[in-house]
Protein backbone atom coordinates (compact mmCIF):
# COMPACT_ATOMS: atom_id res chain seq x y z
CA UNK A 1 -14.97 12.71 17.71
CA UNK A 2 -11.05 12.13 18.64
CA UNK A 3 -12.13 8.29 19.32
CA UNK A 4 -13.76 7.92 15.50
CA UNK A 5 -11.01 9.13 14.24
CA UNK A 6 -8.78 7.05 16.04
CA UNK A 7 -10.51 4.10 15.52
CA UNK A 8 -10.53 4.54 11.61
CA UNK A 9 -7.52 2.97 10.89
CA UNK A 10 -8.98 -0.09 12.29
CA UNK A 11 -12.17 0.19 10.16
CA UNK A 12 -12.52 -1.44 7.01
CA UNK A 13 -12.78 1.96 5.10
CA UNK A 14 -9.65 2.74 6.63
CA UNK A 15 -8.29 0.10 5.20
CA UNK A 16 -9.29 0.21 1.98
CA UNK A 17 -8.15 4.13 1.83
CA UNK A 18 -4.39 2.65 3.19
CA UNK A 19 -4.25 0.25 0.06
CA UNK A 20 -5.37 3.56 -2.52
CA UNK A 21 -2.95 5.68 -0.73
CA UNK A 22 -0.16 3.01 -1.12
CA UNK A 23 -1.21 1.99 -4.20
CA UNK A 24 -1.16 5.62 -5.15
CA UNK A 25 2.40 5.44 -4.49
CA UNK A 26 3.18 2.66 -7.32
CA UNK A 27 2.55 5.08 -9.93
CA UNK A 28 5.69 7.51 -8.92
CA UNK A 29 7.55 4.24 -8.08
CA UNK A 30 6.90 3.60 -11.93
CA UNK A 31 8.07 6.63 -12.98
CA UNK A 32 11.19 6.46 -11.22
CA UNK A 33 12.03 3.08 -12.59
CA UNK A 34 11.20 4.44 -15.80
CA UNK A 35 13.38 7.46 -15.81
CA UNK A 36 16.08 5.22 -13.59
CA UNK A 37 15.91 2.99 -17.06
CA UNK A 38 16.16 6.06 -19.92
CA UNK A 39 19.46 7.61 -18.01
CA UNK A 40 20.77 4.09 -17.37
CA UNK A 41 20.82 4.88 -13.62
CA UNK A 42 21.70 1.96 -11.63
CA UNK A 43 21.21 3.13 -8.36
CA UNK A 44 18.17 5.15 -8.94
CA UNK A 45 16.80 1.95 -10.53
CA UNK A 46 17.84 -0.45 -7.07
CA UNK A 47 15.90 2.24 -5.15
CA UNK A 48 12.84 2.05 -7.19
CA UNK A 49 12.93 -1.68 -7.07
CA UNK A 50 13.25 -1.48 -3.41
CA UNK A 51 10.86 0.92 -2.99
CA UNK A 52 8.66 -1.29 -5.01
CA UNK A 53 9.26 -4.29 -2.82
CA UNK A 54 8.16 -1.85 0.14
CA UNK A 55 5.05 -1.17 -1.19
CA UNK A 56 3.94 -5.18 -2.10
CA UNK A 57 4.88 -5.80 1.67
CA UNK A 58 2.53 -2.72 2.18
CA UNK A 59 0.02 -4.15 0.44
CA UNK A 60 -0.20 -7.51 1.50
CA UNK A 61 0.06 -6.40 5.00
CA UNK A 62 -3.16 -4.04 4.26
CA UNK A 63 -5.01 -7.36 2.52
CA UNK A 64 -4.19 -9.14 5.41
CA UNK A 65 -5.81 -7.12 7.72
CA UNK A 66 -8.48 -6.47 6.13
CA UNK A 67 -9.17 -9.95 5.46
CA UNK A 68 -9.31 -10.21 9.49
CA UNK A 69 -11.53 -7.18 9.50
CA UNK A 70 -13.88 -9.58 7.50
CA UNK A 71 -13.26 -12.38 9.65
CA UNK A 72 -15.96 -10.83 11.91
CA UNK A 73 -18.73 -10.82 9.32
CA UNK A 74 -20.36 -13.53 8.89
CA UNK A 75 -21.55 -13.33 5.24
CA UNK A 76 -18.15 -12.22 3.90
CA UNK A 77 -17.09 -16.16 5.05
């Protein structure tokens, strides 16, 4: 059972649950720019942009891999 669940993360369910979580995590990044932009809050607003930038990187770094997940599969090309 421990081995399953260790391995998950390397499965491509795992990897598409990683992209919803972090993609879950845009929508209170938009919020915060959002609220950073109605009290003119510069700093607040750098944060969310970096925080933003984190979770592209996130992201792509997810696509990537599961892009080599489908490497292995033959009909997915």
């Amino acid at each position: 059972m421990a081995k399953k669940a260790k391995n998950f993360k390397k499965s491509k369910t795992g990897a598409y649950m990683s992209i919803a979580t972090t993609a879950f995590g845009a929508i209170s990044v938009a919020k915060q720019a959002k609220l950073a932009r109605n009290d003119h809050d510069t700093l607040r607003l750098i944060d969310a942009a970096v925080s933003a930038a984190a979770i592209v990187t996130g992201l792509a770094i997810l696509y990537r891999e599961l892009k080599r997940l489908g490497d292995d599969d033959v009909l997915l090309g």
